[in-house]
PDB file of N, CA and C in Angstrom:
ATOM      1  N   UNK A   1     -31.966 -78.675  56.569  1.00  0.00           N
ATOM      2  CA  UNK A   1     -32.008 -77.233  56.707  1.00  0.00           C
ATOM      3  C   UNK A   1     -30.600 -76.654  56.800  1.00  0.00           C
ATOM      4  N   UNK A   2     -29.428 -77.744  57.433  1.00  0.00           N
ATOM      5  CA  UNK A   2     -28.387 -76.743  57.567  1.00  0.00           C
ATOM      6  C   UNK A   2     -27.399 -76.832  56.019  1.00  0.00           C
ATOM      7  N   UNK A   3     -28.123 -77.882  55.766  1.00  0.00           N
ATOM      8  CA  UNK A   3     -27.489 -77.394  53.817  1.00  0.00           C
ATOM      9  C   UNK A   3     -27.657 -76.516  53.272  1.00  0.00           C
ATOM     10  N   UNK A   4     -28.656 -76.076  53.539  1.00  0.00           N
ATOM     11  CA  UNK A   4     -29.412 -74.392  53.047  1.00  0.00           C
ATOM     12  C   UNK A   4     -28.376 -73.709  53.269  1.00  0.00           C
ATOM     13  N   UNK A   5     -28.265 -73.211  54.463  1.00  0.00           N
ATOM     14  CA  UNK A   5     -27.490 -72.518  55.193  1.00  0.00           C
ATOM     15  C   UNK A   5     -25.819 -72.713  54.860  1.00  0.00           C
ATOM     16  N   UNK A   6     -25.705 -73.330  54.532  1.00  0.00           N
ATOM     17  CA  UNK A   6     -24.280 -73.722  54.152  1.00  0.00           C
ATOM     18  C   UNK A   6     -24.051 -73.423  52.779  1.00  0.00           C
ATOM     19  N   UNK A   7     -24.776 -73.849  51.723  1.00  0.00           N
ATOM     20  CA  UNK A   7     -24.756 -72.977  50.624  1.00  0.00           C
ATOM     21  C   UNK A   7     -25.202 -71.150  50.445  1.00  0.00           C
ATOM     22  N   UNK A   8     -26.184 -71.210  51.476  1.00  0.00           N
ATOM     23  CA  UNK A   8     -25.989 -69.694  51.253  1.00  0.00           C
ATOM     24  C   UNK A   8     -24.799 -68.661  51.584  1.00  0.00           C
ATOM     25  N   UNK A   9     -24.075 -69.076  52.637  1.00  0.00           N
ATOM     26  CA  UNK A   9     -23.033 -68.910  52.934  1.00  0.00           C
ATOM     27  C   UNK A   9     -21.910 -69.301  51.951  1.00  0.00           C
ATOM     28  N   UNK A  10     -21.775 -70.201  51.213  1.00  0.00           N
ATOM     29  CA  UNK A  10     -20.833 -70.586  50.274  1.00  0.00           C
ATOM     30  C   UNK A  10     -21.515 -69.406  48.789  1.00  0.00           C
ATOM     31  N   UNK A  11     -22.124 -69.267  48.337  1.00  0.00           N
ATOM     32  CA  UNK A  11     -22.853 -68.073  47.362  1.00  0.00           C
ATOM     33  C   UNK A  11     -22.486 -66.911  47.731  1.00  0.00           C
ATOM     34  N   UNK A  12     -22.764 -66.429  49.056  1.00  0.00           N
ATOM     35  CA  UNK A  12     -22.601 -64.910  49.454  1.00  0.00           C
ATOM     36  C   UNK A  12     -20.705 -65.182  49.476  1.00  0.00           C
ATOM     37  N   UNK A  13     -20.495 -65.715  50.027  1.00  0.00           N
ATOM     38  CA  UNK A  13     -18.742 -65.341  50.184  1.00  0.00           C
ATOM     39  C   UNK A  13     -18.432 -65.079  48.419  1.00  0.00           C
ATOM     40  N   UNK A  14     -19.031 -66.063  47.790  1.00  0.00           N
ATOM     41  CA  UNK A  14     -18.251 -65.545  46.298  1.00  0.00           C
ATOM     42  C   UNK A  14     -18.874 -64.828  45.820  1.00  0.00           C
ATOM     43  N   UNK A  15     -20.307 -63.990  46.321  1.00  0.00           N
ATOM     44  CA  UNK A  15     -20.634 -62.779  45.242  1.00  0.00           C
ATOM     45  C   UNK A  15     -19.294 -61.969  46.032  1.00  0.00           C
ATOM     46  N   UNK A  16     -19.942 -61.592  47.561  1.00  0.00           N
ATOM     47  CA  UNK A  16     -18.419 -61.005  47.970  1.00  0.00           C
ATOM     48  C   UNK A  16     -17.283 -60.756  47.456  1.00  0.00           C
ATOM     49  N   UNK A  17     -16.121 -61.761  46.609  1.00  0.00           N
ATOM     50  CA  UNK A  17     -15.428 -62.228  46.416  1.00  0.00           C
ATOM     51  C   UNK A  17     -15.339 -61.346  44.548  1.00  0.00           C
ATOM     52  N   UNK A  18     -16.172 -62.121  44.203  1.00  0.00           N
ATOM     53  CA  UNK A  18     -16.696 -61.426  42.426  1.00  0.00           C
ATOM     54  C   UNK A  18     -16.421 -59.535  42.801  1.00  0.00           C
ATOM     55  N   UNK A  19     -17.776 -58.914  44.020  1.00  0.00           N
ATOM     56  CA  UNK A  19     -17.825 -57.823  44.138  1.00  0.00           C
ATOM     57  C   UNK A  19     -16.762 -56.768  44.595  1.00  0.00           C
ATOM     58  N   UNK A  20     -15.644 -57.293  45.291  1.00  0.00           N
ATOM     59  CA  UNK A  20     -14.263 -57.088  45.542  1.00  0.00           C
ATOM     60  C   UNK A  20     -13.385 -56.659  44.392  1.00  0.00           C
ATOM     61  N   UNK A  21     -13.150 -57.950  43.504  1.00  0.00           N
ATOM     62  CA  UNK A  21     -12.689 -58.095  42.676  1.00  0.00           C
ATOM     63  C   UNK A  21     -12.967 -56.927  41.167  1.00  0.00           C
ATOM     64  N   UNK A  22     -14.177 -57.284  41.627  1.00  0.00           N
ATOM     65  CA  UNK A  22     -15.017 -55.640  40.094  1.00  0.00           C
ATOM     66  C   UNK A  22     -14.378 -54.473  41.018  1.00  0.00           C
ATOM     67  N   UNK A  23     -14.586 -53.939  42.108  1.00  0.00           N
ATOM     68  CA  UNK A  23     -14.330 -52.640  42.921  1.00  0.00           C
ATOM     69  C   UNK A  23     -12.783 -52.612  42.323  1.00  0.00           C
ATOM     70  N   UNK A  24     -12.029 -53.456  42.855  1.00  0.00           N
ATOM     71  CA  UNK A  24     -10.703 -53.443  42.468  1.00  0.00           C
ATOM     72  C   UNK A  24     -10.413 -52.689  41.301  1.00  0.00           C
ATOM     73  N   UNK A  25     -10.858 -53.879  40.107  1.00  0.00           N
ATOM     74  CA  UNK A  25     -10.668 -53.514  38.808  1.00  0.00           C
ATOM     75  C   UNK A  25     -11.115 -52.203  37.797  1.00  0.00           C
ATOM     76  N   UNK A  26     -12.506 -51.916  38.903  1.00  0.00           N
ATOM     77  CA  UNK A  26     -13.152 -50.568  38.192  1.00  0.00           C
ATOM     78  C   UNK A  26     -12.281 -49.115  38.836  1.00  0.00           C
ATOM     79  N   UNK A  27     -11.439 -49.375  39.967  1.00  0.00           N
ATOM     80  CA  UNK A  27     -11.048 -48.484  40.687  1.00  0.00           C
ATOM     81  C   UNK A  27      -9.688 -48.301  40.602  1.00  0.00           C
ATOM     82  N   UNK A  28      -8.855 -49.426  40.029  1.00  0.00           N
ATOM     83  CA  UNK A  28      -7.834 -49.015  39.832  1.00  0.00           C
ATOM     84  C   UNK A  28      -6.955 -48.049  39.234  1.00  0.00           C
ATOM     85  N   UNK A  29      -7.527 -47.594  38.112  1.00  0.00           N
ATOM     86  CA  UNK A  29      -6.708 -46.428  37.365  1.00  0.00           C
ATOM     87  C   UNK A  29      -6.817 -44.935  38.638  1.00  0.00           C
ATOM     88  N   UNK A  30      -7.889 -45.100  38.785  1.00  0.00           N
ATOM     89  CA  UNK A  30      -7.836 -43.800  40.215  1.00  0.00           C
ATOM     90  C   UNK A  30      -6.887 -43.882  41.227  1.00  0.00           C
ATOM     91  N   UNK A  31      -6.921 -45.298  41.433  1.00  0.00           N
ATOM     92  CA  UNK A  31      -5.852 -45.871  42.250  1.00  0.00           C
ATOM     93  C   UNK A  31      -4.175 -45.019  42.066  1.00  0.00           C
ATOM     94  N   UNK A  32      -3.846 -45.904  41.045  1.00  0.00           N
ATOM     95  CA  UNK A  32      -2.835 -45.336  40.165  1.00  0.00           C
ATOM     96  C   UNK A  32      -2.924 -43.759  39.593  1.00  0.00           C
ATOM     97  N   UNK A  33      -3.572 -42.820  39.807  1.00  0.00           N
ATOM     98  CA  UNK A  33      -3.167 -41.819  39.417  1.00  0.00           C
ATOM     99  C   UNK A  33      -2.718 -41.016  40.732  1.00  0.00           C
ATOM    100  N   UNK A  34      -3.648 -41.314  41.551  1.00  0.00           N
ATOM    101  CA  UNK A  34      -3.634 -40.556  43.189  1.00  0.00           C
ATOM    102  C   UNK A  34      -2.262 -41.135  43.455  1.00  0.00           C
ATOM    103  N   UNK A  35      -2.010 -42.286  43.512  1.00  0.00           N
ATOM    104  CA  UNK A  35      -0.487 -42.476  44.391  1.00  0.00           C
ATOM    105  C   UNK A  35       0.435 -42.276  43.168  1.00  0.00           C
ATOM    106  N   UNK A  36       0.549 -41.955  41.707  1.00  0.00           N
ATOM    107  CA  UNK A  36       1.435 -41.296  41.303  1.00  0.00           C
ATOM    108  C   UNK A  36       1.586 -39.416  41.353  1.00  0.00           C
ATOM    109  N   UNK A  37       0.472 -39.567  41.516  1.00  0.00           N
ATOM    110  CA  UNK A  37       0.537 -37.456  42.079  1.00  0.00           C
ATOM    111  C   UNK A  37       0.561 -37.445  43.791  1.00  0.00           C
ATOM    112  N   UNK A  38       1.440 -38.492  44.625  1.00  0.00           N
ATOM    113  CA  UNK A  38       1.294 -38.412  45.698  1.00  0.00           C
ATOM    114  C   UNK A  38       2.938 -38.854  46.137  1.00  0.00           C
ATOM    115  N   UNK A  39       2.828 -39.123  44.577  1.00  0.00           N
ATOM    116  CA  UNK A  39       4.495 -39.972  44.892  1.00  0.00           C
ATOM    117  C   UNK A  39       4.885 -41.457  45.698  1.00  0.00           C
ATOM    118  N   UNK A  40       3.616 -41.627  45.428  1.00  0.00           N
ATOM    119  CA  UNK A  40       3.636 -43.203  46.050  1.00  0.00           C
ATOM    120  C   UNK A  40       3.525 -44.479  44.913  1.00  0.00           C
ATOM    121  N   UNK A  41       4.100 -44.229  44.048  1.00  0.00           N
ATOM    122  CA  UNK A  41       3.683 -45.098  42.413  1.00  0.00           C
ATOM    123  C   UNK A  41       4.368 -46.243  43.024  1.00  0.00           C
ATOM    124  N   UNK A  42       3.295 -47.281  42.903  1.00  0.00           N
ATOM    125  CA  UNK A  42       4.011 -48.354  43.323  1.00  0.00           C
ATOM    126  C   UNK A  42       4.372 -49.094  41.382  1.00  0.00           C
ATOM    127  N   UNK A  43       5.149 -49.869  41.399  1.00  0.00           N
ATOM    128  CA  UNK A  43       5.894 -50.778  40.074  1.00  0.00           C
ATOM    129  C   UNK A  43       4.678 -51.549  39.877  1.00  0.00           C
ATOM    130  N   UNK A  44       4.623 -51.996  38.930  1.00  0.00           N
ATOM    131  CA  UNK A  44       3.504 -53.026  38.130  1.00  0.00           C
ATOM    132  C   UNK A  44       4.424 -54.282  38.305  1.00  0.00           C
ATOM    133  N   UNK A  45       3.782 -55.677  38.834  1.00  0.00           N
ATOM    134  CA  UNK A  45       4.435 -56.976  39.104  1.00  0.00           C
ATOM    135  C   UNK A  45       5.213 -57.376  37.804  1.00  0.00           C
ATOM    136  N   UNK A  46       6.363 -57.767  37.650  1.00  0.00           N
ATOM    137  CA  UNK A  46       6.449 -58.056  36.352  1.00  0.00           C
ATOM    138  C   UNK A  46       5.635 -60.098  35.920  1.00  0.00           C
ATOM    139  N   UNK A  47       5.352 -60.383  35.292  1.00  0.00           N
ATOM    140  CA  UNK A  47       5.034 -61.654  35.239  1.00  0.00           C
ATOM    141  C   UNK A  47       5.905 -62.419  35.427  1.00  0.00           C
ATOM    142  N   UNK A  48       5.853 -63.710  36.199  1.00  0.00           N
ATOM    143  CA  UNK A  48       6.372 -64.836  35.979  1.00  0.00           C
ATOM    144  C   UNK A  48       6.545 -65.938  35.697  1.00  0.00           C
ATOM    145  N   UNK A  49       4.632 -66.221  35.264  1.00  0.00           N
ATOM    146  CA  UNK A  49       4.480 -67.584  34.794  1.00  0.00           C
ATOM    147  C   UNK A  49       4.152 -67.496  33.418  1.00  0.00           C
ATOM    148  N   UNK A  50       4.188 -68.234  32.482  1.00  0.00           N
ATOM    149  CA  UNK A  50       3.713 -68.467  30.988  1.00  0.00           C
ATOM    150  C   UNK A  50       2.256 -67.920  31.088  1.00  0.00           C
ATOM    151  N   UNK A  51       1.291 -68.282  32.019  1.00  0.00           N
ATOM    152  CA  UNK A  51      -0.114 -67.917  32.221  1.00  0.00           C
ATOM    153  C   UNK A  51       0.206 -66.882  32.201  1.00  0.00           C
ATOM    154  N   UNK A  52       0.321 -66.134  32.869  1.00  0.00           N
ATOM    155  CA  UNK A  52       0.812 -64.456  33.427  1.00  0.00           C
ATOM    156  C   UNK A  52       1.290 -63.727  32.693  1.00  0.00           C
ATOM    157  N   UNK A  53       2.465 -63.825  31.420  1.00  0.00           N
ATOM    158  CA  UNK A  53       2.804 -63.321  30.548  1.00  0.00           C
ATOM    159  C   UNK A  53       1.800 -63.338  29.566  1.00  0.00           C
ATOM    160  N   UNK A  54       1.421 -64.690  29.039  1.00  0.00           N
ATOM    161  CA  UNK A  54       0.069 -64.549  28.270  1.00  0.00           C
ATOM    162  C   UNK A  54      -1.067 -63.570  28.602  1.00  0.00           C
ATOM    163  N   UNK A  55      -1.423 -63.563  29.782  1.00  0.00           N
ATOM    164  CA  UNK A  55      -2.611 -62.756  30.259  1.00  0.00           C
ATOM    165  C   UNK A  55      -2.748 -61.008  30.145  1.00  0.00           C
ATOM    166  N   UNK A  56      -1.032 -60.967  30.459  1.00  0.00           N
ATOM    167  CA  UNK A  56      -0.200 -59.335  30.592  1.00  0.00           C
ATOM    168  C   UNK A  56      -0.482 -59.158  28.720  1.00  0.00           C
ATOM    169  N   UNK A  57      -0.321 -59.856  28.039  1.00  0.00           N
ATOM    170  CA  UNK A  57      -0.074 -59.719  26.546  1.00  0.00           C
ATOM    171  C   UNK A  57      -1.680 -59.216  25.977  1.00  0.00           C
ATOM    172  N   UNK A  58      -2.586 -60.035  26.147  1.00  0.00           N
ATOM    173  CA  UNK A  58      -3.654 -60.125  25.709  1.00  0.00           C
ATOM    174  C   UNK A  58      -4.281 -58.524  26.520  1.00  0.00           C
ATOM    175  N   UNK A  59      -3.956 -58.736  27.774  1.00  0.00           N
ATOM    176  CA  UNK A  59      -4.880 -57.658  28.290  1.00  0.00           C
ATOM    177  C   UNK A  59      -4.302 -55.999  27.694  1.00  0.00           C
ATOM    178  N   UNK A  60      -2.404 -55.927  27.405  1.00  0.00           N
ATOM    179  CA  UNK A  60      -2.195 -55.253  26.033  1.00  0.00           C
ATOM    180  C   UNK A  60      -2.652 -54.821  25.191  1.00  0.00           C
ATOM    181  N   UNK A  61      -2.707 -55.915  24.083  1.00  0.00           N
ATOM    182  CA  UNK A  61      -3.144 -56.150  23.072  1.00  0.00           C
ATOM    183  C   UNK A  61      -5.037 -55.805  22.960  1.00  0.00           C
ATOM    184  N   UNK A  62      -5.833 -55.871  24.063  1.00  0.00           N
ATOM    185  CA  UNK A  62      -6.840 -55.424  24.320  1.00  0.00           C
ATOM    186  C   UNK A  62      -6.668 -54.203  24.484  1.00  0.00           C
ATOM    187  N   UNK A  63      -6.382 -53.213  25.026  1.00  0.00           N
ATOM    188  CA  UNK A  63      -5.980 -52.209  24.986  1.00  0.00           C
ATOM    189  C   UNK A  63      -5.779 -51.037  23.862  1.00  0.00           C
ATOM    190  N   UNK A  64      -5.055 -51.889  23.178  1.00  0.00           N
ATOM    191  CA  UNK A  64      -4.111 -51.250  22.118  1.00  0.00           C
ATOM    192  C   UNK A  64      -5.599 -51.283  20.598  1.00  0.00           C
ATOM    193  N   UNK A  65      -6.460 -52.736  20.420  1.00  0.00           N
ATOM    194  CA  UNK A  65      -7.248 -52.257  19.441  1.00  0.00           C
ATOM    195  C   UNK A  65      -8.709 -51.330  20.313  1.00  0.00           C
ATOM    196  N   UNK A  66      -8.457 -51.255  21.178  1.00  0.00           N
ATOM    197  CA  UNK A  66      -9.584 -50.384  21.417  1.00  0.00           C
ATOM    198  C   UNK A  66      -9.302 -48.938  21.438  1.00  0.00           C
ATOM    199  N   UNK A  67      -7.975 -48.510  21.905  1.00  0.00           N
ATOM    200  CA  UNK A  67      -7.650 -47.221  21.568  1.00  0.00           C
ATOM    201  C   UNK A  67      -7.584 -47.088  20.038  1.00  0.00           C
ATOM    202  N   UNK A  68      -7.091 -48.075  19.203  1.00  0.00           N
ATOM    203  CA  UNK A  68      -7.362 -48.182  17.754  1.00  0.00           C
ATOM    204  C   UNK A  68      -8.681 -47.496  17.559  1.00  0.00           C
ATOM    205  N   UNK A  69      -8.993 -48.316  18.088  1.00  0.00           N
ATOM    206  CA  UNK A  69     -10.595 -47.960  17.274  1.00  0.00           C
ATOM    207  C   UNK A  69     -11.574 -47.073  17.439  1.00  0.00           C
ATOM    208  N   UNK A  70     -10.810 -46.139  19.591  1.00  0.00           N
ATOM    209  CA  UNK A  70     -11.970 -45.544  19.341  1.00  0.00           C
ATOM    210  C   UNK A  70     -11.282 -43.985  18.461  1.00  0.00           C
ATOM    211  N   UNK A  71      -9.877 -44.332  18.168  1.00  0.00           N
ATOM    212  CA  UNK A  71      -9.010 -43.283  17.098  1.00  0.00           C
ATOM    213  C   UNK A  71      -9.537 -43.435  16.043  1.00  0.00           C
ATOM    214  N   UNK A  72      -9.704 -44.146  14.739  1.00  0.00           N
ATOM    215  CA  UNK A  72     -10.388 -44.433  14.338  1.00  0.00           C
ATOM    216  C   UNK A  72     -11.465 -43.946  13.817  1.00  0.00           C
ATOM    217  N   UNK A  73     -12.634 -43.955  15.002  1.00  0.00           N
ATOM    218  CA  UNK A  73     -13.610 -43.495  14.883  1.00  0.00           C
ATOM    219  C   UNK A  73     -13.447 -41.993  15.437  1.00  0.00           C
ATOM    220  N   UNK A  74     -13.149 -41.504  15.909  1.00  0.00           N
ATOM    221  CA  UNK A  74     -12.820 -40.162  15.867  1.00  0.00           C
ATOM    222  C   UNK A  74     -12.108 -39.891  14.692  1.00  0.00           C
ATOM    223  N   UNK A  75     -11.633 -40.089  13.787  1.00  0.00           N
ATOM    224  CA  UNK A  75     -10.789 -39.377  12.324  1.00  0.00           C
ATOM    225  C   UNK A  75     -12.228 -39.930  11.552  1.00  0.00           C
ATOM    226  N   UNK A  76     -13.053 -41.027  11.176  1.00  0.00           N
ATOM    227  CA  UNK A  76     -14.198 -40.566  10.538  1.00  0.00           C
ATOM    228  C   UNK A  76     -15.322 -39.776  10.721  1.00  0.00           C
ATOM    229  N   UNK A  77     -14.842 -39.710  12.350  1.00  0.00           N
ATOM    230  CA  UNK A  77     -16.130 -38.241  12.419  1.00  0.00           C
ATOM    231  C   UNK A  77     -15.951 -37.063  12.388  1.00  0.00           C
ATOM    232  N   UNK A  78     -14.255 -36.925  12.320  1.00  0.00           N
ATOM    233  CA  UNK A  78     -14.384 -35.596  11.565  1.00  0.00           C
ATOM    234  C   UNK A  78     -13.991 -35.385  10.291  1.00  0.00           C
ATOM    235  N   UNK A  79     -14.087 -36.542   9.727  1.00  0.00           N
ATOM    236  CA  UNK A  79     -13.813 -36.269   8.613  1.00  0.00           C
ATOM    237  C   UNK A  79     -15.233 -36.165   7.895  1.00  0.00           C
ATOM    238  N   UNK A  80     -16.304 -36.692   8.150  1.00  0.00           N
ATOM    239  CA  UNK A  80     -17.695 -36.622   7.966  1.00  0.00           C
ATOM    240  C   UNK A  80     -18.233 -35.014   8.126  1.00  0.00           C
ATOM    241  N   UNK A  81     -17.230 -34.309   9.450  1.00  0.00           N
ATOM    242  CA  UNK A  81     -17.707 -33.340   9.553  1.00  0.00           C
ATOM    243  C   UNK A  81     -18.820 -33.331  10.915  1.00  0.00           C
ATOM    244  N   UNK A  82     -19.086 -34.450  11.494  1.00  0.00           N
ATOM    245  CA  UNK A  82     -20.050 -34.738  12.664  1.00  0.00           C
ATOM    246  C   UNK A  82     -19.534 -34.894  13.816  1.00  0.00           C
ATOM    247  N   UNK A  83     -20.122 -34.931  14.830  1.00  0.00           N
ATOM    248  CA  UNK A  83     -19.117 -35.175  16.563  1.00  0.00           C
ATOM    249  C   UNK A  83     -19.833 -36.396  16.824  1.00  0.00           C
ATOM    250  N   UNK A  84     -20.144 -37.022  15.920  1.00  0.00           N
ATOM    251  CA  UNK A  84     -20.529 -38.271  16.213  1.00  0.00           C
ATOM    252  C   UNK A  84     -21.787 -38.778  17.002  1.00  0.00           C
ATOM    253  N   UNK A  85     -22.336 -37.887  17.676  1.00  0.00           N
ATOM    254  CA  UNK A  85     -24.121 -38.110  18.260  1.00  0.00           C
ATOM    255  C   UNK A  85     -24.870 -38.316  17.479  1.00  0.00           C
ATOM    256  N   UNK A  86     -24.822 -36.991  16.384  1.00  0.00           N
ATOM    257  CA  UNK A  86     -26.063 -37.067  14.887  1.00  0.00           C
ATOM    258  C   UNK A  86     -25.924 -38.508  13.864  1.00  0.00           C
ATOM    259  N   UNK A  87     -24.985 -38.946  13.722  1.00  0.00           N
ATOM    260  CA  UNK A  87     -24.991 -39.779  13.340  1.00  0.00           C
ATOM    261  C   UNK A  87     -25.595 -41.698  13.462  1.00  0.00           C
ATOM    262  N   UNK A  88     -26.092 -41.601  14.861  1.00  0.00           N
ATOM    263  CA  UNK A  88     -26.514 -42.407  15.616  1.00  0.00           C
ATOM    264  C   UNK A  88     -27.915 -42.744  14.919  1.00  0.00           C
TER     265      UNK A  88
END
């Protein structure tokens, strides 16, 4: 019985852990806008490991084709002439 208990406890700490981690990530740009209109902008870490630079690159580079694309798709919808709902 106290294995039970010991894994449930080992499960809940890492949804915990997962659910932290999403709050973080979904909350950050708010983060960052409030303490730059507050004057509290803190610096972005610069990387220091090969992992870390890789990760900084990709998450970039993620970035960069999704603003691509959703540009992109805004210049064929107006070029169609549509706002893009009707078309769905």
């Amino acid at each position: 019985m106290n294995k039970h208990f010991s894994d449930t406890r080992y499960y809940l700490t890492q949804a915990a852990s997962h659910l932290n981690r999403g709050i973080r990530e979904e909350l950050s740009p708010v983060v960052r806008r409030v303490r730059r209109r507050l004057g509290r902008e803190v610096p972005e870490p610069t990387p220091e490991t090969p992992a870390e630079k890789a990760r900084v690159a990709a998450k970039r580079s993620t970035e960069r084709v999704v603003e691509t694309a959703s540009d992109a798709k805004q210049r064929v919808d107006n070029y169609r002439g549509g706002d893009g709902d009707a078309a769905a």
